[in-house]
C-alpha atoms as a PDB file:
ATOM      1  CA  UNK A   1       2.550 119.233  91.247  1.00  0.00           C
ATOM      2  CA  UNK A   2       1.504 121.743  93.768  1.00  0.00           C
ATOM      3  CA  UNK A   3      -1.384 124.293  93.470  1.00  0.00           C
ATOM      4  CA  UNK A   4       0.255 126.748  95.743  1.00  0.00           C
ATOM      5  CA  UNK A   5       3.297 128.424  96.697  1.00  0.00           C
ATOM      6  CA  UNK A   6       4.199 129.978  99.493  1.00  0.00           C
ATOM      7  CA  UNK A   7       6.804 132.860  99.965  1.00  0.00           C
ATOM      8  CA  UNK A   8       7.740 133.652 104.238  1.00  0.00           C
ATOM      9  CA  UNK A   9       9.607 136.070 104.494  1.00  0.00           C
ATOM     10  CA  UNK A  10       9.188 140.063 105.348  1.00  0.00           C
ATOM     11  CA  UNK A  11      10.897 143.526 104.411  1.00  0.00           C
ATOM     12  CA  UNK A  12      13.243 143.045 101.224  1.00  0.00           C
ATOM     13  CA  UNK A  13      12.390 139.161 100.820  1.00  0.00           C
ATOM     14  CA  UNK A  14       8.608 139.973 100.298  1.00  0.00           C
ATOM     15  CA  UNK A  15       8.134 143.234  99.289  1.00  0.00           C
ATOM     16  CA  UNK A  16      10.197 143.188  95.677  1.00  0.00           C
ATOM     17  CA  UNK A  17       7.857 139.762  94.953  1.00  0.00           C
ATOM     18  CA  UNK A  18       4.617 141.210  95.653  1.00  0.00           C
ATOM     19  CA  UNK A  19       5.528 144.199  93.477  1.00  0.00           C
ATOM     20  CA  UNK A  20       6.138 141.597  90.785  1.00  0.00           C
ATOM     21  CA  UNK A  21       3.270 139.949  91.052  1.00  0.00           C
ATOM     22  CA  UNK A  22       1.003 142.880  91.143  1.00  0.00           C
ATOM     23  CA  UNK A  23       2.981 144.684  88.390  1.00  0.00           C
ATOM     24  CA  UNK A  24       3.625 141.196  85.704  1.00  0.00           C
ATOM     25  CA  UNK A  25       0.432 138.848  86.433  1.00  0.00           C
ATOM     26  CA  UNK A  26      -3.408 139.174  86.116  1.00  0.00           C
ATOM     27  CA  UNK A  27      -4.830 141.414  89.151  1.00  0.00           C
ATOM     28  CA  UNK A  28      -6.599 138.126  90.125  1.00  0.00           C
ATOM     29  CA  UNK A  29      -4.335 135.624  89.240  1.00  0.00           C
ATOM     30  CA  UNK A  30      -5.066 133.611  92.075  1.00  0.00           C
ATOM     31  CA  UNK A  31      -8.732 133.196  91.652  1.00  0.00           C
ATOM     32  CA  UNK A  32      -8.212 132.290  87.701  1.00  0.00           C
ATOM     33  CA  UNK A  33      -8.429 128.648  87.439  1.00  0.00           C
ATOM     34  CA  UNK A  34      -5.001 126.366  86.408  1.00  0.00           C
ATOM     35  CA  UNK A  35      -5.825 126.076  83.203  1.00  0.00           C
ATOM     36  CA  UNK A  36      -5.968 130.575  82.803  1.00  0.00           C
ATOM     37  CA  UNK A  37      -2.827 130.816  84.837  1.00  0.00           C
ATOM     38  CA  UNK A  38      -0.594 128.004  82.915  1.00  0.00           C
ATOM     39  CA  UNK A  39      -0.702 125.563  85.180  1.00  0.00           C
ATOM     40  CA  UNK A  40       1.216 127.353  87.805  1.00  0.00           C
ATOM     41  CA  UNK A  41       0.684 127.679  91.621  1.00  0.00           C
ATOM     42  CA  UNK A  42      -1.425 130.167  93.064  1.00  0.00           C
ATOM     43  CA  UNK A  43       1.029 132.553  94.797  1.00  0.00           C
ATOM     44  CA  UNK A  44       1.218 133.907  98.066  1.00  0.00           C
ATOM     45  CA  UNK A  45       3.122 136.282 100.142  1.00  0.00           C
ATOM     46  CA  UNK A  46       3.093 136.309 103.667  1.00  0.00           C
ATOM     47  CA  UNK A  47       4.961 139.111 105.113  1.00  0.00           C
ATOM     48  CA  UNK A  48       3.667 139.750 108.537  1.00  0.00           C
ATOM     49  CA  UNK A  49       3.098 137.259 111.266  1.00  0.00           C
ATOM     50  CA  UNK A  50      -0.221 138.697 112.228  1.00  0.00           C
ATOM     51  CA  UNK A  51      -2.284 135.376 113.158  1.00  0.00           C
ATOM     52  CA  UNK A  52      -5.631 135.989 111.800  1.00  0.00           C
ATOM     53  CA  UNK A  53      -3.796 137.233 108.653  1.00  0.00           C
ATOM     54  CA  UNK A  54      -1.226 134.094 108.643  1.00  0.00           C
ATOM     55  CA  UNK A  55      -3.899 131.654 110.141  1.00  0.00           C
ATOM     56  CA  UNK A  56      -6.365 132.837 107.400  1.00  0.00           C
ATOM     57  CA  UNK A  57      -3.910 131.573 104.449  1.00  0.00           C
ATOM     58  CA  UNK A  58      -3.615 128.250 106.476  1.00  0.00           C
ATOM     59  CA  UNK A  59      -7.426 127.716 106.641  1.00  0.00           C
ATOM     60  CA  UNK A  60      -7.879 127.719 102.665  1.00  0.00           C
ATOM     61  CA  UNK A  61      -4.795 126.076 101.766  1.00  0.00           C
ATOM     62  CA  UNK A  62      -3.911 122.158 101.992  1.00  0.00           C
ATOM     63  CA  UNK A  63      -0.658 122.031 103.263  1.00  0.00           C
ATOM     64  CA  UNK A  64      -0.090 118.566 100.789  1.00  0.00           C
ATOM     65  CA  UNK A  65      -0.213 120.803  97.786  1.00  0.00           C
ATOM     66  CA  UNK A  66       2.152 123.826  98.947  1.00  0.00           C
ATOM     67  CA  UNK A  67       5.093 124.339  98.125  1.00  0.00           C
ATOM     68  CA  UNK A  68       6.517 126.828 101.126  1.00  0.00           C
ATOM     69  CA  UNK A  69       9.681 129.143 100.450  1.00  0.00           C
ATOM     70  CA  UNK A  70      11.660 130.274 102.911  1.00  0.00           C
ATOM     71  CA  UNK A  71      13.486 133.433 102.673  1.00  0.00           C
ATOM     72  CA  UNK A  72      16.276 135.037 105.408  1.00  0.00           C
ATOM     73  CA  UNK A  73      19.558 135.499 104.453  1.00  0.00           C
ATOM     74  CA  UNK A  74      20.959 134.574 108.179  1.00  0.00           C
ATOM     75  CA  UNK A  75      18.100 133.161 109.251  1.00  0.00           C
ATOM     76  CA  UNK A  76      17.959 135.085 112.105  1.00  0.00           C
ATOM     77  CA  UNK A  77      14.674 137.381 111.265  1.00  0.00           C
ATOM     78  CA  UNK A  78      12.241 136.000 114.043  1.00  0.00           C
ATOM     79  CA  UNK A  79       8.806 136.768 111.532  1.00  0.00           C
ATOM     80  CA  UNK A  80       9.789 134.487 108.773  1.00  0.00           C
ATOM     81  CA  UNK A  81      11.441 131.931 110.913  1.00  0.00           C
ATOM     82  CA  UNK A  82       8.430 131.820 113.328  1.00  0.00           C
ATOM     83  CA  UNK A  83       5.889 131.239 110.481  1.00  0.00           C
ATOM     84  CA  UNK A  84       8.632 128.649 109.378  1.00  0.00           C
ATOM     85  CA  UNK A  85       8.363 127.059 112.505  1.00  0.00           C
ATOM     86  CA  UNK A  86       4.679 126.417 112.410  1.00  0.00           C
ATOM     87  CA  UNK A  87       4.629 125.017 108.561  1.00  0.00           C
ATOM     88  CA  UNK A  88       7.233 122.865 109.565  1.00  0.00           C
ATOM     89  CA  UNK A  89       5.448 120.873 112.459  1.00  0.00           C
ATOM     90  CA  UNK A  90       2.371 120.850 110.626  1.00  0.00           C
ATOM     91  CA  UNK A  91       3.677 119.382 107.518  1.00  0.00           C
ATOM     92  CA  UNK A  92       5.548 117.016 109.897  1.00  0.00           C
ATOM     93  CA  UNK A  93       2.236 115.875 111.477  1.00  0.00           C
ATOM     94  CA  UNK A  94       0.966 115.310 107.822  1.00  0.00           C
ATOM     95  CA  UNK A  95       3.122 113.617 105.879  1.00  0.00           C
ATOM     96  CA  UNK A  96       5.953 112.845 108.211  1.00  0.00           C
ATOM     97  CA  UNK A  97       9.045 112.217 106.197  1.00  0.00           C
ATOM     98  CA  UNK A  98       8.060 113.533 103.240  1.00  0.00           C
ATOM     99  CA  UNK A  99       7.231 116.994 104.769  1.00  0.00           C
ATOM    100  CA  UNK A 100      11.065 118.090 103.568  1.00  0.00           C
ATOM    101  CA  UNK A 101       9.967 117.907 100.128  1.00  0.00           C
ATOM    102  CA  UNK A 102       7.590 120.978 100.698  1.00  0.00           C
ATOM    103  CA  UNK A 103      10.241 123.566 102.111  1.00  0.00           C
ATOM    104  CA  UNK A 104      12.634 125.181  99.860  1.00  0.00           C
ATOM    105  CA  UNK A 105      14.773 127.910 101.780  1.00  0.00           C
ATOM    106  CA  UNK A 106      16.949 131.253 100.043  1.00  0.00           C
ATOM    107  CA  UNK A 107      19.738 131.824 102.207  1.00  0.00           C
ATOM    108  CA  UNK A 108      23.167 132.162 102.418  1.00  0.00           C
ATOM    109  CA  UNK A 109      25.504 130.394 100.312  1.00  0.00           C
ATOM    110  CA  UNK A 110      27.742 129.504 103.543  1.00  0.00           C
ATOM    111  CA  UNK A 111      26.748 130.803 106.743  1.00  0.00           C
ATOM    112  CA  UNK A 112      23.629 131.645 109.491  1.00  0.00           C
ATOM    113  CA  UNK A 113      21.483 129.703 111.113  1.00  0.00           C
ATOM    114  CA  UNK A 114      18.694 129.024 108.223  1.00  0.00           C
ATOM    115  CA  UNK A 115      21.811 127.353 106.138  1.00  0.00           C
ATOM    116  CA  UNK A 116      22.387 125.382 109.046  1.00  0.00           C
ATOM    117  CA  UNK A 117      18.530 123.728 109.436  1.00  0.00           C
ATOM    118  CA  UNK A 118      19.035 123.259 105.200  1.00  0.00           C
ATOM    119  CA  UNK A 119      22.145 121.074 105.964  1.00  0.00           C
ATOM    120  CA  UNK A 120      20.564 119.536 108.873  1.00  0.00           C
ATOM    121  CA  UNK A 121      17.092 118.471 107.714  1.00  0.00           C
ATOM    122  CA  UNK A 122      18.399 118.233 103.744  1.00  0.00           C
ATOM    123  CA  UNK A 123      15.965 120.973 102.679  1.00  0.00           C
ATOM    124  CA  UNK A 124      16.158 121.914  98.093  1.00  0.00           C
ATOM    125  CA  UNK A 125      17.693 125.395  98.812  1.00  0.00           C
ATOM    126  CA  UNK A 126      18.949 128.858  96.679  1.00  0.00           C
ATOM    127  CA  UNK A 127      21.471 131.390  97.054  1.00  0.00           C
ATOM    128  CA  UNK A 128      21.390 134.947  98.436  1.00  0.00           C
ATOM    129  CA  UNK A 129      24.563 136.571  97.044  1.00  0.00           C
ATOM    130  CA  UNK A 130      26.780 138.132  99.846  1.00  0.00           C
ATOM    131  CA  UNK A 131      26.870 141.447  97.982  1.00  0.00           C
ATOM    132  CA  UNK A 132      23.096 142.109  97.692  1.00  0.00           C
ATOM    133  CA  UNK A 133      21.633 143.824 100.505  1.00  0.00           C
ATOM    134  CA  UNK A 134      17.440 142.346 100.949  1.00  0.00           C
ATOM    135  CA  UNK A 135      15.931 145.830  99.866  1.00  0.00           C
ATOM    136  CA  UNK A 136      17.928 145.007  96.186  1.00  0.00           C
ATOM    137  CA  UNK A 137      17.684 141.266  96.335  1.00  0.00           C
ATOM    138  CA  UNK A 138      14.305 141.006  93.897  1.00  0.00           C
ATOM    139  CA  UNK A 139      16.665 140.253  90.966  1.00  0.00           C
ATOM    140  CA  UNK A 140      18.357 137.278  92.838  1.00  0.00           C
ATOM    141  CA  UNK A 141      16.536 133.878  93.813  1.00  0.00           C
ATOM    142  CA  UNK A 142      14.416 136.371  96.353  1.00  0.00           C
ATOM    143  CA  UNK A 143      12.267 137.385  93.779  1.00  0.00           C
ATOM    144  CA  UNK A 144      12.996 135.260  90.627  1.00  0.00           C
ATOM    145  CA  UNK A 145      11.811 131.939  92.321  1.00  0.00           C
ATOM    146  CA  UNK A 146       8.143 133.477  93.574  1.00  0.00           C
ATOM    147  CA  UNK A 147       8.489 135.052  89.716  1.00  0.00           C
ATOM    148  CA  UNK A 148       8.605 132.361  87.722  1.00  0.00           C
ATOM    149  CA  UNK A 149       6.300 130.110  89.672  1.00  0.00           C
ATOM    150  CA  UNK A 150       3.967 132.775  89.104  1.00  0.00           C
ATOM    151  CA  UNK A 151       4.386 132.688  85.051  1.00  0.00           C
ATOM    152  CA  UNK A 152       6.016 135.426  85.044  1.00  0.00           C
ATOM    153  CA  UNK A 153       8.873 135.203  81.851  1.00  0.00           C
ATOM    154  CA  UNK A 154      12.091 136.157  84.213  1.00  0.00           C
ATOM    155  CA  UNK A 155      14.746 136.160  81.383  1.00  0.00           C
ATOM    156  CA  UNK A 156      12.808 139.194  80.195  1.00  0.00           C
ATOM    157  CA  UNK A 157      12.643 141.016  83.592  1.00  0.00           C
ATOM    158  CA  UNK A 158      15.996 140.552  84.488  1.00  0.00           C
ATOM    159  CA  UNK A 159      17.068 141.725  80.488  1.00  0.00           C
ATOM    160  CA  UNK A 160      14.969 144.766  81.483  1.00  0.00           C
ATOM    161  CA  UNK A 161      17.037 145.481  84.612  1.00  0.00           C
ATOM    162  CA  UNK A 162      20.009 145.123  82.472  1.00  0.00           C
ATOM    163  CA  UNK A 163      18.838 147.576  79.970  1.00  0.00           C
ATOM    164  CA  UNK A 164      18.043 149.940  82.675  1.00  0.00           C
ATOM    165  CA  UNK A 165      21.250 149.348  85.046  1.00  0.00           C
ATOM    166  CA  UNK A 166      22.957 150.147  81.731  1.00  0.00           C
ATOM    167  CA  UNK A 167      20.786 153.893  81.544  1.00  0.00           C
ATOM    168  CA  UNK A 168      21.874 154.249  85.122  1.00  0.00           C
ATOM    169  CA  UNK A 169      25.253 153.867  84.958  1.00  0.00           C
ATOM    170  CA  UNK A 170      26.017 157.143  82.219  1.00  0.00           C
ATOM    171  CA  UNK A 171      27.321 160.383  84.040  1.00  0.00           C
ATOM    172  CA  UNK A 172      24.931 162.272  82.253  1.00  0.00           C
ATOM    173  CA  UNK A 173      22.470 164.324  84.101  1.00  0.00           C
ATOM    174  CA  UNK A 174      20.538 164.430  81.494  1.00  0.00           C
ATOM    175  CA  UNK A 175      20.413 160.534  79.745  1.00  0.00           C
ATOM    176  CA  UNK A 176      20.581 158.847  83.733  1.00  0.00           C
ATOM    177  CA  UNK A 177      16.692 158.630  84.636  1.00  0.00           C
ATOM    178  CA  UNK A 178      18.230 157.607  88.554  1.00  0.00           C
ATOM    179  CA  UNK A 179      20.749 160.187  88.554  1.00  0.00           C
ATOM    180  CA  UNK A 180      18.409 162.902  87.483  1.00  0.00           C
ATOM    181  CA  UNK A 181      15.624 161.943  90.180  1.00  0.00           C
ATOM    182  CA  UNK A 182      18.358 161.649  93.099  1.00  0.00           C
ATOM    183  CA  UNK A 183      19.384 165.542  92.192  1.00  0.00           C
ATOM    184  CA  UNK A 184      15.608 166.538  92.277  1.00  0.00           C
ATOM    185  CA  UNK A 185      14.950 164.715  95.683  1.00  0.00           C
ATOM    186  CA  UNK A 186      18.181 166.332  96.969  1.00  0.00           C
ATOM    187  CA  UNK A 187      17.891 169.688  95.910  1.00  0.00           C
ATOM    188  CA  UNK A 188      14.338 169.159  96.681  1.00  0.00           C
ATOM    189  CA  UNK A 189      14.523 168.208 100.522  1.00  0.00           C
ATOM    190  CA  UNK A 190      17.715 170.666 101.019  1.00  0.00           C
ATOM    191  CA  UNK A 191      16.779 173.667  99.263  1.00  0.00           C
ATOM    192  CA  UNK A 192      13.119 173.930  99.311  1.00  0.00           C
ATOM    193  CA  UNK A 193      12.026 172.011 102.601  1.00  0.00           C
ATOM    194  CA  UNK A 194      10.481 169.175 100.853  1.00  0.00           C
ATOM    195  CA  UNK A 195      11.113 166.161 103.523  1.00  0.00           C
ATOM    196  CA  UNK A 196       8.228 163.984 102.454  1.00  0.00           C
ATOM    197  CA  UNK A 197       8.477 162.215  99.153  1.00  0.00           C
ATOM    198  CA  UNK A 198       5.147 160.979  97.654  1.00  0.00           C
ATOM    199  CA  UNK A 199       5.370 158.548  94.857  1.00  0.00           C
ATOM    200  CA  UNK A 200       1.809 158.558  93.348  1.00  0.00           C
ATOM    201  CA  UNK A 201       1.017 155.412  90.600  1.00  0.00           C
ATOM    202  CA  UNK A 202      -1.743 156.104  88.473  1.00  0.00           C
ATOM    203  CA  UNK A 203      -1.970 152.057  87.959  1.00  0.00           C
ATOM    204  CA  UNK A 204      -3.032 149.493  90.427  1.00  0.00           C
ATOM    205  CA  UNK A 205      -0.500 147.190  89.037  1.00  0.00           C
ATOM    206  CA  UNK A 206       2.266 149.651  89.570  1.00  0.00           C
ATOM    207  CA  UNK A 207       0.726 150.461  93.042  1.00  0.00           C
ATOM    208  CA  UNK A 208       2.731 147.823  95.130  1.00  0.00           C
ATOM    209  CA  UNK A 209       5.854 149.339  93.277  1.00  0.00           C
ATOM    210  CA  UNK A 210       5.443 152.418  95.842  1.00  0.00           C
ATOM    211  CA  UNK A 211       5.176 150.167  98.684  1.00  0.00           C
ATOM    212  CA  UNK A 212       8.335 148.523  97.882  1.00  0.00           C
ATOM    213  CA  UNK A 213       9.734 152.164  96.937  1.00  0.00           C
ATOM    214  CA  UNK A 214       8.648 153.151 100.640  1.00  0.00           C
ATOM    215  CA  UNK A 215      11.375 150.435 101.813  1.00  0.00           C
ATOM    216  CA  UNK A 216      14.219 151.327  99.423  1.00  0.00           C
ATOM    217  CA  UNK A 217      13.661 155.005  99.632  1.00  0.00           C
ATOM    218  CA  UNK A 218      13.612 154.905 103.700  1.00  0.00           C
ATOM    219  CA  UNK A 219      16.527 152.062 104.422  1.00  0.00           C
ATOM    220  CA  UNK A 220      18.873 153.853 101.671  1.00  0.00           C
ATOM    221  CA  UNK A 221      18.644 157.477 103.557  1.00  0.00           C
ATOM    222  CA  UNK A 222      16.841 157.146 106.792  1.00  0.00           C
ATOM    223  CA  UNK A 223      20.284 158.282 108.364  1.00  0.00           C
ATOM    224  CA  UNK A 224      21.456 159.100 111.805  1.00  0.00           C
ATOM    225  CA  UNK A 225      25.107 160.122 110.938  1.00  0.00           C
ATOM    226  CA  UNK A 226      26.519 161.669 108.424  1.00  0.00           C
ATOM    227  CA  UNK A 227      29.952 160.059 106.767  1.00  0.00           C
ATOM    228  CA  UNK A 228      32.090 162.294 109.360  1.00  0.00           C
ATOM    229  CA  UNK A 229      30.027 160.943 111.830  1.00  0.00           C
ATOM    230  CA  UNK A 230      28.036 163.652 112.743  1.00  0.00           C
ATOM    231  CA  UNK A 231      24.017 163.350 113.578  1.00  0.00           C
ATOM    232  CA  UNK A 232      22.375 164.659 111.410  1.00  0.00           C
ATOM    233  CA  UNK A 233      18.643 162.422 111.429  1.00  0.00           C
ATOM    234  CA  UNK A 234      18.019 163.204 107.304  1.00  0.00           C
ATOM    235  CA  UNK A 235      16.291 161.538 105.249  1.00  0.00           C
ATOM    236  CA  UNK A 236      12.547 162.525 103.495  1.00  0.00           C
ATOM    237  CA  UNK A 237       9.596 160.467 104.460  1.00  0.00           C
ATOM    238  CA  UNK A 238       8.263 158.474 101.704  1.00  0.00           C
ATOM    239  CA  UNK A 239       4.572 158.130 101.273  1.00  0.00           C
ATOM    240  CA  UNK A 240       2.557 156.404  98.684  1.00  0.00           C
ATOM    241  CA  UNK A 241      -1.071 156.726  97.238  1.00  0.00           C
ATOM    242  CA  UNK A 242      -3.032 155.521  94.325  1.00  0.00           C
ATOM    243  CA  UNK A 243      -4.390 157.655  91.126  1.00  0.00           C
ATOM    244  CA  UNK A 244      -7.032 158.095  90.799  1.00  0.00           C
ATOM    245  CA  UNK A 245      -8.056 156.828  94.560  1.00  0.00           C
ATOM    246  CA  UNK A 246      -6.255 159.377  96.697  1.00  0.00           C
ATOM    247  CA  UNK A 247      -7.086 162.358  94.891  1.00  0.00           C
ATOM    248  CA  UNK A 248     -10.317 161.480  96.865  1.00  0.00           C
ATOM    249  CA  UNK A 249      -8.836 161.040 100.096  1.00  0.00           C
ATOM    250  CA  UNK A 250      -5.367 162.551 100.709  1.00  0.00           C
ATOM    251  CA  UNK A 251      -5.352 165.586  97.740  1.00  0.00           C
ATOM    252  CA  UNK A 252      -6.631 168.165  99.862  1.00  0.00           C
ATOM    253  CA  UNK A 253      -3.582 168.037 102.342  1.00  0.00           C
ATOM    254  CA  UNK A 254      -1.603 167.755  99.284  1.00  0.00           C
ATOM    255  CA  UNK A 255      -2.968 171.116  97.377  1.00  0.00           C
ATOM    256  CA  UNK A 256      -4.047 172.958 100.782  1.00  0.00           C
ATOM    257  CA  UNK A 257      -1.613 171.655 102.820  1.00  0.00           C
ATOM    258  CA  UNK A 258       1.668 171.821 103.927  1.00  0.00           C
ATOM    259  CA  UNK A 259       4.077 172.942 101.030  1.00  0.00           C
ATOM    260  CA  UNK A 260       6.873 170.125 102.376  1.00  0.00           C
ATOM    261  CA  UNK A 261       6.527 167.641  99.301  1.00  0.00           C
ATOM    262  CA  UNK A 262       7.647 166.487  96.545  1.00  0.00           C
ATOM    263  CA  UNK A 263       5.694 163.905  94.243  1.00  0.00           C
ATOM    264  CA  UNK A 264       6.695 161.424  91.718  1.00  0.00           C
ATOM    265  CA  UNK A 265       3.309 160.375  89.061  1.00  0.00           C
ATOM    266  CA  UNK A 266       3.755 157.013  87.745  1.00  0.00           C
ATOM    267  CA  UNK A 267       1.448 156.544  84.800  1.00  0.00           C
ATOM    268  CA  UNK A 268       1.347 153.369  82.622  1.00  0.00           C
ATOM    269  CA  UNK A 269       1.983 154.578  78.537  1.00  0.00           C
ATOM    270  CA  UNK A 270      -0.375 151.516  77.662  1.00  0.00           C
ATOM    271  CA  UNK A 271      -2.786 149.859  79.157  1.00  0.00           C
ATOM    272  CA  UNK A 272      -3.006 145.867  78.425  1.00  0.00           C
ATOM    273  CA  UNK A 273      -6.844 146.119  78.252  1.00  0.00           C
ATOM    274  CA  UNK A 274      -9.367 148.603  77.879  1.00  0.00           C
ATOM    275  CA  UNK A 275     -13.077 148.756  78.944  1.00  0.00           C
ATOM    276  CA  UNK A 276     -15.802 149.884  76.284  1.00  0.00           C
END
């Protein structure tokens, strides 16, 4: 029915898709025809309310095949709610009462201001759960929706996070992959000085990972006080870059440097294609 969809929103509600998309689907999927992708929407994330960059997706897009979703858990983050703003009216101007049918919003179950305009104008909508703070929300209709419009099989992803939430939660040092990478950052940034943590893919489709890891690393420990309410300002810097790319452009300060990191490779066991 519709050739594109649309994801506003910013922070937690778009970077956790695009990470998806980059890491599950074809590095072009939106240039393969319908036929290569499925016969699923073209997908599109627009996190920043830049107009050239927002006004540029509205130039090649008809507005009468997209499908726009709308993601703010109160709805009261002024980026997605602006761009929100300015689909609405011009869907309004072009197809009138039938411009409802385009807008589906994630929100909160109950509450906010976004749940009220769902009520109000009778918009298709999903749930945020209460408990999920945006940086974790990918695994909740955040992510899942822009996920499986894009192809992408999402009873396997989230039976991945299961398997690994499972790994996670052991007390062993040794068998807990998270648990074992929090005591190396720690020790790390408190012992040795490193305050800037580099997290280094050696995949383009694993590269948008880091910029989502930017987000969860910095809104998890970017912290002022400490629990007895001390300041204290911790919290290491997190900085990504691209193998092979960077080692062109940011290893010299890494190896001649400052000695106040600590890096994290990312490399891909198997590629799903090779060149010959």
């Amino acid at each position: 029915r519709f050739e594109n969809f649309v994801v506003l929103g910013i922070g937690g509600s778009a970077l956790g898709n695009i990470a998806l998309q980059a890491a599950l689907n074809h590095p072009y999927y939106n240039l393969l025809d319908k036929k290569t992708r499925g016969g699923m929407p073209r997908i599109f994330v627009m996190d920043n309310v830049d107009p050239e960059y927002f006004g540029g997706l509205l130039d090649i897009i008809d507005p009468k095949k997209t499908l726009f979703n709308l993601i703010s858990k109160s709805g009261g983050t002024a980026e997605p709610m602006s761009q929100f703003m300015v689909v609405r009216e011009i869907l309004r101007k072009k197809l009138g009462a039938k411009a409802k049918d385009h807008i589906i919003a994630t929100t909160d179950k109950e509450s906010g201001i976004l749940r009220e305009i769902v009520e109000k104008e009778d918009y298709e909508s999903f749930v945020i759960p209460g408990n999920v703070g945006g940086r974790f929300s990918v695994f909740t209709p955040v992510g899942l929706l822009s996920a499986a419009m894009g192809g992408i099989d999402i009873a396997q992803l989230l039976a991945g996070a299961a398997a690994m939430d499972s790994r996670c939660s052991t007390a062993s040092l040794t068998k807990n992959p998270a648990y074992r990478n929090a005591v190396v950052h720690y020790l790390a940034d408190t012992k040795k000085g490193k305050s800037i943590s580099v997290m280094m893919p050696y995949s383009n489709a694993l590269y948008l990972i880091a910029d989502w890891y930017r987000q969860l690393w910095a809104e998890s420990l970017g912290k002022k006080f400490d629990v007895d309410k001390k300041v204290v300002n911790a919290g290491q810097t997190p900085i990504k870059a691209l193998g092979a790319t960077d080692q062109h452009s940011q290893a010299q300060l890494y190896v001649e440097g400052p000695n106040d990191k600590i890096f994290t490779l990312v490399g891909a066991e198997k590629y799903r294609r090779e060149i010959k």
